[in-house]
Each structure stands twice: as C-alpha cells, then as structure tokens.
N, C-alpha and C. Protein backbone atom coordinates (compact mmCIF):
# COMPACT_ATOMS: atom_id res chain seq x y z
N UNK A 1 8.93 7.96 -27.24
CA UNK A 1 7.68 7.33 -27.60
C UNK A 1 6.55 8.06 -26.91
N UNK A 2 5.37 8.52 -27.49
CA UNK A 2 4.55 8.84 -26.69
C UNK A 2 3.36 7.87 -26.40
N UNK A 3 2.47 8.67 -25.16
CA UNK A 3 2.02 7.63 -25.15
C UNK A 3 0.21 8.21 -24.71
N UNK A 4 -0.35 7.37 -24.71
CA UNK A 4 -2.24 8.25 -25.27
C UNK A 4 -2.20 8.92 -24.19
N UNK A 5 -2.26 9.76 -24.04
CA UNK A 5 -2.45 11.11 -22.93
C UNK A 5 -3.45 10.12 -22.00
N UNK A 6 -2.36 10.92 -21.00
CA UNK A 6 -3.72 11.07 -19.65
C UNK A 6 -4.16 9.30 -18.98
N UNK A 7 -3.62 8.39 -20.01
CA UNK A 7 -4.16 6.95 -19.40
C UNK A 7 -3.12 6.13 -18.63
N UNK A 8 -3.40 6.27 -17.39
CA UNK A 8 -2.19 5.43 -16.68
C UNK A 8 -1.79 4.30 -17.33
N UNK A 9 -2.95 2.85 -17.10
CA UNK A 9 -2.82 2.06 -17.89
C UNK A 9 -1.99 2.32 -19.10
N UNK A 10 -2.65 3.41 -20.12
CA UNK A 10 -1.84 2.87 -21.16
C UNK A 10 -0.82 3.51 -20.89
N UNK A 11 0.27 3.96 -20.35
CA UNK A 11 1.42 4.86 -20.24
C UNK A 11 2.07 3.73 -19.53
N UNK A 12 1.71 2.74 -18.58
CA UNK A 12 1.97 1.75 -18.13
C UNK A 12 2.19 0.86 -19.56
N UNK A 13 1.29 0.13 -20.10
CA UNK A 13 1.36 -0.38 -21.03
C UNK A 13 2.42 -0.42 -22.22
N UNK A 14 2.48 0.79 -22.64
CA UNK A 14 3.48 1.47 -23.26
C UNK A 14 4.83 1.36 -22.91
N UNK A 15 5.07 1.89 -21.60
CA UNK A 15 6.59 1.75 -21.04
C UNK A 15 6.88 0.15 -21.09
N UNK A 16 5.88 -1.05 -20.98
CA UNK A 16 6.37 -2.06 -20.72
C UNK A 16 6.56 -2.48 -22.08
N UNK A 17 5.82 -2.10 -23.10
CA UNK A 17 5.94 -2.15 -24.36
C UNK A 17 7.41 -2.00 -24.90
N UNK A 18 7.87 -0.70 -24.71
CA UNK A 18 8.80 0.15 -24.90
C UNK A 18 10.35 -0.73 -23.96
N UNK A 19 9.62 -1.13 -23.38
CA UNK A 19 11.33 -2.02 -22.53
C UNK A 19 10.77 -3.42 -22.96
N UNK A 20 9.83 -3.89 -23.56
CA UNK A 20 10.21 -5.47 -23.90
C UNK A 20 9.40 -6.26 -22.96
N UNK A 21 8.41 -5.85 -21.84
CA UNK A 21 7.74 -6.77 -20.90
C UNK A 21 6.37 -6.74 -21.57
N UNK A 22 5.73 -8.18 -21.49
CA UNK A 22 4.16 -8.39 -21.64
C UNK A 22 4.16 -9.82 -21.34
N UNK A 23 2.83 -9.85 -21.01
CA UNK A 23 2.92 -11.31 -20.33
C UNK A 23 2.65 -12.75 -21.05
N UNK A 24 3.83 -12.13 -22.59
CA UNK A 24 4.14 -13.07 -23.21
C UNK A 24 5.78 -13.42 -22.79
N UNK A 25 6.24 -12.64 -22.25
CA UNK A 25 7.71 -12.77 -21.48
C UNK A 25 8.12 -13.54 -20.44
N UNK A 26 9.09 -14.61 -20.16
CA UNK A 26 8.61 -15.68 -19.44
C UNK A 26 9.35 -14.72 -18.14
N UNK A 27 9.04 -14.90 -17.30
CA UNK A 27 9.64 -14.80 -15.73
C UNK A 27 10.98 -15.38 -15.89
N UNK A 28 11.60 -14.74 -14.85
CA UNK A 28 13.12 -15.55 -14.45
C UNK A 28 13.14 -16.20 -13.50
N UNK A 29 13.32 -17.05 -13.55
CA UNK A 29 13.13 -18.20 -11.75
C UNK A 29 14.82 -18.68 -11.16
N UNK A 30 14.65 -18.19 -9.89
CA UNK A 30 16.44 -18.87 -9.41
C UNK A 30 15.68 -19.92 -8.73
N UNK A 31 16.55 -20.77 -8.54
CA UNK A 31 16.80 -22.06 -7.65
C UNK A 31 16.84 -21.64 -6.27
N UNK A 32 16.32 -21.48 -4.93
CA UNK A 32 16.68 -20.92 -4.11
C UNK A 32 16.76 -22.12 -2.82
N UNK A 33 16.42 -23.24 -3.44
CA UNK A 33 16.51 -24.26 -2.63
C UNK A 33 15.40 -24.70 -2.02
N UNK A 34 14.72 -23.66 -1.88
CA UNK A 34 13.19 -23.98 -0.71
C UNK A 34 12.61 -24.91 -1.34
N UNK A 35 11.87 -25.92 -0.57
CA UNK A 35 10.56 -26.62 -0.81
C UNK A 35 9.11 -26.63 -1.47
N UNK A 36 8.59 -27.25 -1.99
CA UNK A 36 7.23 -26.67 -2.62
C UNK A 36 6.66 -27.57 -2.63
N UNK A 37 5.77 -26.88 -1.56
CA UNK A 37 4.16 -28.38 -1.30
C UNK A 37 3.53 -28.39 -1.75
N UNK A 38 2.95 -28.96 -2.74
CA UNK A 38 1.35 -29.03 -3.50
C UNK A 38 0.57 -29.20 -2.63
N UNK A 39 -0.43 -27.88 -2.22
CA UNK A 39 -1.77 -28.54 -1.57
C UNK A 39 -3.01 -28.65 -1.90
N UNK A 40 -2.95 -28.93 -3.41
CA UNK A 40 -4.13 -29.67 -3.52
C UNK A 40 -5.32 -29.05 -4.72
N UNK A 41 -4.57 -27.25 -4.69
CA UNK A 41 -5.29 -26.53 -5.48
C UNK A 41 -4.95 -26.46 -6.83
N UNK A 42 -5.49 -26.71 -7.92
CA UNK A 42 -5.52 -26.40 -9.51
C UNK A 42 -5.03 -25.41 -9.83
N UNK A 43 -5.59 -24.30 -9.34
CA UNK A 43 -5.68 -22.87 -10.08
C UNK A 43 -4.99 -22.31 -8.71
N UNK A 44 -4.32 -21.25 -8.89
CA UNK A 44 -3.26 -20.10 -8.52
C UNK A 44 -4.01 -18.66 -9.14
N UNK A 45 -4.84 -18.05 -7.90
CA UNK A 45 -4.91 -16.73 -8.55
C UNK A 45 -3.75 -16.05 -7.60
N UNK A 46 -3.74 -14.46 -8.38
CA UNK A 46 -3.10 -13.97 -7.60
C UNK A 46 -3.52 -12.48 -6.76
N UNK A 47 -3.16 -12.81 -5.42
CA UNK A 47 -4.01 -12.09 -4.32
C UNK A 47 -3.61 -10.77 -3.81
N UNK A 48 -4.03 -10.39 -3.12
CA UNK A 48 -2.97 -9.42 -2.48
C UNK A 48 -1.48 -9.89 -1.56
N UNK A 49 -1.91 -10.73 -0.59
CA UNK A 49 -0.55 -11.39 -0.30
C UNK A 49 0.15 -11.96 -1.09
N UNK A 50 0.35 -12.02 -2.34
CA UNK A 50 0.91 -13.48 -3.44
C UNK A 50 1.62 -12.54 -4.28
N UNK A 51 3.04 -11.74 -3.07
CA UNK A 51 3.55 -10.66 -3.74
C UNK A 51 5.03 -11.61 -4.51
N UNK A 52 5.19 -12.61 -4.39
CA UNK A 52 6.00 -13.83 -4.89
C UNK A 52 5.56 -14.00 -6.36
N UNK A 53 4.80 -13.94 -6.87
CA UNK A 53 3.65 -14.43 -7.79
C UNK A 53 3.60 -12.87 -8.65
N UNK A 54 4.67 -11.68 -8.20
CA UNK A 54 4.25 -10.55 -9.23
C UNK A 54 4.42 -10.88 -10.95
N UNK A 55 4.66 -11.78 -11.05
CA UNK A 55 4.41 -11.35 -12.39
C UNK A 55 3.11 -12.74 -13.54
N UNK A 56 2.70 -12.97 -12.34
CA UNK A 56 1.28 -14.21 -12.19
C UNK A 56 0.26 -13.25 -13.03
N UNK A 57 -0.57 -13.01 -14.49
CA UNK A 57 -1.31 -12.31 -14.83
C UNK A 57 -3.24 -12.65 -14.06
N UNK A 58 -3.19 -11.02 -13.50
CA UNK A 58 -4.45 -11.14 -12.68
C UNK A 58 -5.46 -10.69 -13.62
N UNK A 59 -6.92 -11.09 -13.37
CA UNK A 59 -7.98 -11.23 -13.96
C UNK A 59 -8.54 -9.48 -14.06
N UNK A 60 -8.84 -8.85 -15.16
CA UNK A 60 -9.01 -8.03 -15.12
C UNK A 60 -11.02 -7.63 -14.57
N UNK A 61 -11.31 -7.44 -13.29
CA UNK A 61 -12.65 -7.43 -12.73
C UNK A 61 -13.19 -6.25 -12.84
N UNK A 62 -12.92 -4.70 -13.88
CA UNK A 62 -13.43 -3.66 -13.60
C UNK A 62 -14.49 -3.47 -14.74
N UNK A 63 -15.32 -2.74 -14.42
CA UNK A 63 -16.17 -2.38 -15.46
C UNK A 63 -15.78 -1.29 -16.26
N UNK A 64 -16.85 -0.86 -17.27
CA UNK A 64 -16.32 -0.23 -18.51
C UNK A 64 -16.36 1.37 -17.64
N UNK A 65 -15.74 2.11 -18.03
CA UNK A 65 -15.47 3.90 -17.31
C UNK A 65 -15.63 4.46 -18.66
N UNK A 66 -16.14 5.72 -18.55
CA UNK A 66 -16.21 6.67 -19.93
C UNK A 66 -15.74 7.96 -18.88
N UNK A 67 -15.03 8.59 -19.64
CA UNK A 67 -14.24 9.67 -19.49
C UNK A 67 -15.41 11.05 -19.50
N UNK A 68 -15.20 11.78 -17.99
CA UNK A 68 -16.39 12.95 -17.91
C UNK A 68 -15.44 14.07 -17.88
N UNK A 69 -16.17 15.11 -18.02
CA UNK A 69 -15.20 16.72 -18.44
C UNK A 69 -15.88 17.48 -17.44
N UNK A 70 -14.90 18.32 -16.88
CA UNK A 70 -15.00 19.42 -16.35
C UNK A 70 -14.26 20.56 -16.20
N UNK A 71 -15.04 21.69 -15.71
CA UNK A 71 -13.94 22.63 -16.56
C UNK A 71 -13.28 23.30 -15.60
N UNK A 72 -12.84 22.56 -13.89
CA UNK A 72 -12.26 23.10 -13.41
C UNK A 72 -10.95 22.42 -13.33
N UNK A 73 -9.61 23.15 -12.25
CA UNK A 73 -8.49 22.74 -12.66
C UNK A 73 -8.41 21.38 -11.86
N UNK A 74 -7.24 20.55 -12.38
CA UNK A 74 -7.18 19.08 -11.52
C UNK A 74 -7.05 19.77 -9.90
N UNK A 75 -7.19 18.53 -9.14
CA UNK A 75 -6.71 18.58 -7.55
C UNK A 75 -5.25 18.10 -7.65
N UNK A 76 -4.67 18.71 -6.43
CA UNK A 76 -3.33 18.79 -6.08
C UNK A 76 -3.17 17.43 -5.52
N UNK A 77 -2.47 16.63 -5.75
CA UNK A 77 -2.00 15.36 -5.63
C UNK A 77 -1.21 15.61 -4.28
N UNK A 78 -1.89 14.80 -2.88
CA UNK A 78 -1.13 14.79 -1.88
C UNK A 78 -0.27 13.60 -1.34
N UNK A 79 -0.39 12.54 -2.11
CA UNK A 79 0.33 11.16 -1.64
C UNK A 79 -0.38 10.63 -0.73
N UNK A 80 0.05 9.57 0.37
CA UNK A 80 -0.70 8.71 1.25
C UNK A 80 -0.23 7.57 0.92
N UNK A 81 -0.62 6.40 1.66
CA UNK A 81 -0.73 4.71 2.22
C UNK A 81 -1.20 4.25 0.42
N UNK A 82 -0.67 3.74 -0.06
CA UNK A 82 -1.31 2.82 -0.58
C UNK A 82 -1.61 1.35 -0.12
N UNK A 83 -2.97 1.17 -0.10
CA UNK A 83 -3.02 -0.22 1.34
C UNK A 83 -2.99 -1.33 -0.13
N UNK A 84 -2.26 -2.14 0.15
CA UNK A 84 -1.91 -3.46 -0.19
C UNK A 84 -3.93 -4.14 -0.95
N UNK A 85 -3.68 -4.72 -1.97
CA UNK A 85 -5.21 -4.88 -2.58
C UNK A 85 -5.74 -5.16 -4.13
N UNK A 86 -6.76 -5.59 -4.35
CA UNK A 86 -6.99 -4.92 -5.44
C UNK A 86 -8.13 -3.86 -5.48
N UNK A 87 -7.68 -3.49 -6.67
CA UNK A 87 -8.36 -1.78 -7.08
C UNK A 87 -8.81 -1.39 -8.35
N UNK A 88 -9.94 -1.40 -8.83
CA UNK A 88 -10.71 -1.09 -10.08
C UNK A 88 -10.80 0.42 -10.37
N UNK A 89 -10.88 0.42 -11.22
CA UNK A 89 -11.03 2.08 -12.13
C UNK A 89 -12.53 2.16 -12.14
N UNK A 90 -12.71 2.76 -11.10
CA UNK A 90 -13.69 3.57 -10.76
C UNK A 90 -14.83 5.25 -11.55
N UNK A 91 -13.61 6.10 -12.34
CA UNK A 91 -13.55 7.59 -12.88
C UNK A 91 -12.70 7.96 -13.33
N UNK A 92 -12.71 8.48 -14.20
CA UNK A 92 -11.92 9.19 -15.54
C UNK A 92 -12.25 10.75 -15.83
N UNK A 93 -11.12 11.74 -14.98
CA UNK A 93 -11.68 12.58 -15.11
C UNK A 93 -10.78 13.80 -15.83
N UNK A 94 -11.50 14.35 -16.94
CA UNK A 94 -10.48 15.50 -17.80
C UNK A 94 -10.91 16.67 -17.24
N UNK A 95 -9.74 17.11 -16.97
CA UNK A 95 -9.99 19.09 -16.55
C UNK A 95 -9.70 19.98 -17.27
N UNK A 96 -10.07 21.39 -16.72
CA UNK A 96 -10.03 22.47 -17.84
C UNK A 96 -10.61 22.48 -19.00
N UNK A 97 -11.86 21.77 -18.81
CA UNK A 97 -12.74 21.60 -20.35
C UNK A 97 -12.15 21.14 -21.33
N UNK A 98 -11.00 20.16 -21.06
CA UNK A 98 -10.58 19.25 -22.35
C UNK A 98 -11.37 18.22 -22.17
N UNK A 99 -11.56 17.59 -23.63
CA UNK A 99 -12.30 16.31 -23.94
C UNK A 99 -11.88 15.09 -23.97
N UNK A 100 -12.34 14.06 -23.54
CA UNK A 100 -11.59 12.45 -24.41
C UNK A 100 -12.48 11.76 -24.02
N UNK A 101 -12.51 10.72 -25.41
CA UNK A 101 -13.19 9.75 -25.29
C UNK A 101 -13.47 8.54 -25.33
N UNK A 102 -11.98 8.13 -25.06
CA UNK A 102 -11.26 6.46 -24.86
C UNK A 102 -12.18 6.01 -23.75
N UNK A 103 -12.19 5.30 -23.76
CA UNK A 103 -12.77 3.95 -22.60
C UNK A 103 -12.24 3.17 -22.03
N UNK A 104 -12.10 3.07 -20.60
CA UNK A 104 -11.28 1.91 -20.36
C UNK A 104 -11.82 1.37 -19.41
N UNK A 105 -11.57 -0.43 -19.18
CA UNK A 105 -11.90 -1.42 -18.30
C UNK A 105 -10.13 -1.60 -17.61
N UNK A 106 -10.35 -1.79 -15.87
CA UNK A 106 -8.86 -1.56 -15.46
C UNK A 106 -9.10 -2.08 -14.19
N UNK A 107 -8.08 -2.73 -13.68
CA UNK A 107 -8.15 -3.41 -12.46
C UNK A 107 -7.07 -3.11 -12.00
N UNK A 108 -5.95 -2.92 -10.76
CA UNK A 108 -4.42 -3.02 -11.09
C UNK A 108 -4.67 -3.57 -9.26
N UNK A 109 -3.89 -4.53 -8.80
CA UNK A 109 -3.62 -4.85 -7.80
C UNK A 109 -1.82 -5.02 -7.15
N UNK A 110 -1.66 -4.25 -6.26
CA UNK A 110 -0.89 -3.78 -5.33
C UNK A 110 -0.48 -4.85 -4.05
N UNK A 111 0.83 -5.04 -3.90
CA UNK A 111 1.19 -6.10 -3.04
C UNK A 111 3.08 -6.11 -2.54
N UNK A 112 3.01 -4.85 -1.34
CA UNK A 112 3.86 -5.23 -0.67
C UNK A 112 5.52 -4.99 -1.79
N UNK A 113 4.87 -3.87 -2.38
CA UNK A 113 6.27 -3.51 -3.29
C UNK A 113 5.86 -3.86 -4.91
N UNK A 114 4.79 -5.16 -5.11
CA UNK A 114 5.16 -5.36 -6.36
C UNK A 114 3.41 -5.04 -7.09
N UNK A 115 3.12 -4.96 -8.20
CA UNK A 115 2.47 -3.99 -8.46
C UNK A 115 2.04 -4.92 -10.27
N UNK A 116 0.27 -5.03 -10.32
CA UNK A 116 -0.09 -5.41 -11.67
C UNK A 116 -1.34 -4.50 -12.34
N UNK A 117 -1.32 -4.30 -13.57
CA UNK A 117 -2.38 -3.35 -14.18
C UNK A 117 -2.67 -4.33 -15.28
N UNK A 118 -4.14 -4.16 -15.23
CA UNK A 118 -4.67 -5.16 -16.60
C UNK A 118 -5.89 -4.25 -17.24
N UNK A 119 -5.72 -3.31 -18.43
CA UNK A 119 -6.19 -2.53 -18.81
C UNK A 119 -7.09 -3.14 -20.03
N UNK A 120 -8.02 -2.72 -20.88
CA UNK A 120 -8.84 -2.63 -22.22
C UNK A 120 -9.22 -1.31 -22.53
N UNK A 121 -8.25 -0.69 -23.47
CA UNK A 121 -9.06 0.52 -23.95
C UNK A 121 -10.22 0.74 -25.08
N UNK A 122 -11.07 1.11 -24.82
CA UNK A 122 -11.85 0.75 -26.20
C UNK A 122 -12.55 -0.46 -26.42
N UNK A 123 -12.44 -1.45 -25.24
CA UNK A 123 -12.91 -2.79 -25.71
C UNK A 123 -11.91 -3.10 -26.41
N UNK A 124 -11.06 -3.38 -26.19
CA UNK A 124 -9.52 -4.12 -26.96
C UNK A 124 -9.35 -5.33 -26.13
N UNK A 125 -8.46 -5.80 -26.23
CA UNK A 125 -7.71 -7.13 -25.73
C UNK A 125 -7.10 -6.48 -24.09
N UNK A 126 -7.41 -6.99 -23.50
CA UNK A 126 -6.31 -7.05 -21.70
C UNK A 126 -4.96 -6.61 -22.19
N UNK A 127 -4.15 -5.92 -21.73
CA UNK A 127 -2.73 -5.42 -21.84
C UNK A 127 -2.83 -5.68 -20.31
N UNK A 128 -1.63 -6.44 -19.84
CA UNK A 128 -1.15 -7.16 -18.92
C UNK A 128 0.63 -5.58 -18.41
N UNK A 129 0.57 -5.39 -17.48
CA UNK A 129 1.88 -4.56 -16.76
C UNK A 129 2.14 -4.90 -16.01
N UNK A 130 3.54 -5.75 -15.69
CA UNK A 130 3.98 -5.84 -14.08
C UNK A 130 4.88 -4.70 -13.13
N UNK A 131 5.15 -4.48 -11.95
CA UNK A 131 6.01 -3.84 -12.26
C UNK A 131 6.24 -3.64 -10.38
N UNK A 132 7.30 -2.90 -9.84
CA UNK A 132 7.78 -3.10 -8.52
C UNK A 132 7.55 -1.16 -8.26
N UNK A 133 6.63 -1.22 -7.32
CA UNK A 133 6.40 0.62 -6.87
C UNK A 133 6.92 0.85 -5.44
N UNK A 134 7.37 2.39 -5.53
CA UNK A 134 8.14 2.75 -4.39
C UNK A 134 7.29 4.14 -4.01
N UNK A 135 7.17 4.70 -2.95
CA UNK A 135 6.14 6.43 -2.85
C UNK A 135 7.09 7.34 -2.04
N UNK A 136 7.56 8.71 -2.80
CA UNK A 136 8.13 8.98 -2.09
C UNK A 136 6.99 10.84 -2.22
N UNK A 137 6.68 10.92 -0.93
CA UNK A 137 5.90 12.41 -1.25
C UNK A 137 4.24 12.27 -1.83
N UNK A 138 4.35 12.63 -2.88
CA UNK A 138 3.64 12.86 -3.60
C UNK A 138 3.72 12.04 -5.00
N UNK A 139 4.79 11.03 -5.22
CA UNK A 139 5.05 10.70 -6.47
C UNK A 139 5.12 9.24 -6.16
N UNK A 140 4.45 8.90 -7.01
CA UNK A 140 4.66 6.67 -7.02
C UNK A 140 5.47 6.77 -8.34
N UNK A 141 6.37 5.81 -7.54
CA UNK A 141 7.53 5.54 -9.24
C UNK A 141 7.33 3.77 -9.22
N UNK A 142 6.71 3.58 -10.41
CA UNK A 142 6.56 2.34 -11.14
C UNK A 142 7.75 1.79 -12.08
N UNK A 143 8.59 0.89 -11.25
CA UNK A 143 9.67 0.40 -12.40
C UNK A 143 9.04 -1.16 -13.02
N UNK A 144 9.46 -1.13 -14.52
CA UNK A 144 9.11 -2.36 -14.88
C UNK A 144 9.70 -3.80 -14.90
N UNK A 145 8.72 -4.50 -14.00
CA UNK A 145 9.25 -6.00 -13.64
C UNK A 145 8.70 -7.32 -14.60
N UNK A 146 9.52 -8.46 -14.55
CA UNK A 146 9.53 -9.36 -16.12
C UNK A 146 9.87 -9.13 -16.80
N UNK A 147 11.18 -9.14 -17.12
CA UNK A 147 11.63 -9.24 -18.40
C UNK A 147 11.72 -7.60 -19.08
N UNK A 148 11.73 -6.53 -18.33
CA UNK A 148 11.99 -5.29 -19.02
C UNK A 148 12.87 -4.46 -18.15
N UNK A 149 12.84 -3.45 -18.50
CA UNK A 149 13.62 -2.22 -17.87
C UNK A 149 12.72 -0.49 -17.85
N UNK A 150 12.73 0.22 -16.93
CA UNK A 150 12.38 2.03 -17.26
C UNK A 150 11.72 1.98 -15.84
N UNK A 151 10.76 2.86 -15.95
CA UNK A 151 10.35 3.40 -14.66
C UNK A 151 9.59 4.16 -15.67
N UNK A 152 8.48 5.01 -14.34
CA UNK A 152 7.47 6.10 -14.86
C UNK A 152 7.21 6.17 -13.55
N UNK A 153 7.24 8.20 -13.15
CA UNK A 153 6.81 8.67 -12.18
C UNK A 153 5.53 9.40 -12.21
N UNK A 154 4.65 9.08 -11.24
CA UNK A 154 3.31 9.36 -11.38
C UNK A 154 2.97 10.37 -9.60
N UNK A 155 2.24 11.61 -10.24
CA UNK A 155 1.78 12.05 -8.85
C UNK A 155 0.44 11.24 -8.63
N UNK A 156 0.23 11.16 -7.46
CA UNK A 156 -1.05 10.69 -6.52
C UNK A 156 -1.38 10.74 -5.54
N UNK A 157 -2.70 10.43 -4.84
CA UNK A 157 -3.80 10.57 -3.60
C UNK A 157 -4.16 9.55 -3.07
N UNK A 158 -3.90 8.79 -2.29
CA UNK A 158 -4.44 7.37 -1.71
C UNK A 158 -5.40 7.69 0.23
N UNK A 159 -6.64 7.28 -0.36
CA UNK A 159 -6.69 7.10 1.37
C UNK A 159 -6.98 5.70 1.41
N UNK A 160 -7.29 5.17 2.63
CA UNK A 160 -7.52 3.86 2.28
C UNK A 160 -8.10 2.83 1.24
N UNK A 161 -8.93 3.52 1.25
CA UNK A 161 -9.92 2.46 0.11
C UNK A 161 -9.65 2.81 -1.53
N UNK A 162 -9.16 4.15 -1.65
CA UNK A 162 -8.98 4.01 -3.01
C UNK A 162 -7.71 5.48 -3.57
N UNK A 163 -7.00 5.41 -4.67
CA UNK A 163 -6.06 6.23 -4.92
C UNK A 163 -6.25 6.56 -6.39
N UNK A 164 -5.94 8.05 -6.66
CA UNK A 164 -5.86 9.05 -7.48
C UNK A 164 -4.84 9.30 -8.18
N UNK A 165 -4.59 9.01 -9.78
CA UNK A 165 -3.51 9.25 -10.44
C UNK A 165 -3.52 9.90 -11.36
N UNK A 166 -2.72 11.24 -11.62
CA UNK A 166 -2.07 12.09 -12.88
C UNK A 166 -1.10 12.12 -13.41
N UNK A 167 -0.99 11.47 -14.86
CA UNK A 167 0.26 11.11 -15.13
C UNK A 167 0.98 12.26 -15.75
N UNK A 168 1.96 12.32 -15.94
CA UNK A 168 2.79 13.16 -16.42
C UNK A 168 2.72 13.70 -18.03
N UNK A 169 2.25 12.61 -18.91
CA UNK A 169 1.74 13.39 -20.11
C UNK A 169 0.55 13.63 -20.27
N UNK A 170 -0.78 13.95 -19.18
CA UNK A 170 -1.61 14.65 -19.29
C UNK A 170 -1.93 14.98 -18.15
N UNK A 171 -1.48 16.49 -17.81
CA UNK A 171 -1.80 16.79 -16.46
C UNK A 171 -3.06 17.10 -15.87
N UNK A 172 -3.99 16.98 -17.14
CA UNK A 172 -5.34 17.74 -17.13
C UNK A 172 -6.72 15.97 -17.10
N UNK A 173 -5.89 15.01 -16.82
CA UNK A 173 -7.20 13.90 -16.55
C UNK A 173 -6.35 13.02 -15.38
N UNK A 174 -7.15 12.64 -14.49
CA UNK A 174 -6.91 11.83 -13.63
C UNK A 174 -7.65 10.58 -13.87
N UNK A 175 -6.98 9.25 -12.84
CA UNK A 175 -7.56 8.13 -13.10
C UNK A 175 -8.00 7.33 -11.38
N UNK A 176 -9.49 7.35 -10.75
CA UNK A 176 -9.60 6.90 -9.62
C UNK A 176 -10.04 5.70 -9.91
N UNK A 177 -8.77 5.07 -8.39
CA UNK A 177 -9.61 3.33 -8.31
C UNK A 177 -9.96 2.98 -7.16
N UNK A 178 -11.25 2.29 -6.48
CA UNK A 178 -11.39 2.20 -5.41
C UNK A 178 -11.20 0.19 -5.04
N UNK A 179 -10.71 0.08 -3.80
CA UNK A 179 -10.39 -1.14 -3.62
C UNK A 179 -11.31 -1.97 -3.61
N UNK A 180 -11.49 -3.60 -3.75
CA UNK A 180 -12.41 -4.26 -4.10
C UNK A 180 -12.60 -4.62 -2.29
C-alpha cells in the first residue's frame, strides 16, 4: 500500500488503516482486579501522564502548516530523548527543490512508551493513530496499538522541546513538532 509521501501522520494513518485500527475500534479491557474511584470529574482528557488511557482519542490543538521548499539536501537525523508531552506540527519541510502542497493540522502526544497522532490533511476530518514507540539510534519504531497490527520505522531528531521526522517514503520532506 502506499502511502502520500513524506506525511508522517498520514503514513501513520495509513498503516493503522492498513492493520484495521481507528478510533472506531473498541479497546480491549482485562479485568485486573484493581479498584476505580470516581473523583468527581466528567470529562477524561488525555495527558501526558495518562499513558493507561493510550488509546483515549486526544484533541487535535495544532494549527494549519503549509509545506515550504528548499533546495538544499535534508539534515541527518541524529536521534535523542523524546520528553514525554504533547507536540504540534510546527514545519513541513521538502528538500532538493521538490514541491508539495498538502496541508496539514497535527498534534501527536507521547507518554512513557505509548504514543497518539491526530492529523487533518487538507482540512479533512481528524484521523485518529494509536500506537506503542520504542528509539533505538537514530530510528523511532511506531507499532500499532487498538485493535491492529505492523510497525513503521521512522528516522529522527529530538531535543527537548521538540523532534524531527523523515519518513521512509519520502526522504526529501521532514515533519517538526514543538512541545506545547
């Protein structure tokens, strides 16, 4: 299956597509015995600590990004910390003087192993991704959690506040998000 060049989100999207997860898929819940206190609150968002809650669909808070060109080569993806958070799509950037001109609104928040992306390309509808990430080097591998199955390995750059991704079917655009 391919999938729109160059857009994490949607390559995310896609793979969860492609194995059967969207957050029309119900969660699996075991019985584990523990207790559960109601204290009092209505609404359940989900936070950075509320890594229990990965597959809880989070509010997508980023603004609209348009994709800029330049005509030098990408940067070398060195890895780093991804700090626990959420993180908006900040820049969209194509190298080597290729063009594109998708749009996307993107939020994805990070928590202690488990991992959500809530994308709009184009002004479309939220596409919801859950999924459990591991970093080894230079490469974050995203496997898909709820109700699916696959993985997708992605190089990237994290310093604290925000991280850098090139996905594998377009080596020539990156996607930066800086933490809220």
């Amino acid at each position: 299956m391919k999938t729109t060049r160059g857009a994490v989100a949607t390559a995310l999207c896609v793979l969860s597509l492609a194995m059967g997860c969207s957050d029309d898929s119900p969660a699996t819940v075991t019985d584990t015995g523990v207790g559960v206190t109601d204290t009092g609150s209505a609404i359940d968002t989900a936070t950075a600590g509320d890594a229990a809650d990965a597959c809880a669909p989070i509010t997508n808070v980023g603004t609209v990004i348009t994709k800029t060109t330049v005509s030098s080569a990408p940067p070398t993806m060195t890895g780093g910390t991804i700090v626990d958070g959420t993180y908006v799509l900040t820049n969209i950037t194509k190298y080597n003087g290729v063009v594109g001109s998708i749009t996307h609104k993107e939020t994805m928040l990070f928590s202690g192993g488990n991992g959500q992306n809530v994308d709009s390309a184009d002004g479309g509808p939220d596409k919801h991704t859950y999924f459990k990430y591991t970093t080894s080097g230079s490469e974050l591998t995203m496997t898909v959690a709820c109700g699916g199955a696959g993985s997708l390995k992605i190089k990237y750059t994290a310093t604290p506040t925000t991280f850098t991704l090139i996905t594998p079917d377009d080596p020539n655009e990156s996607h930066t998000y800086t933490k809220k």
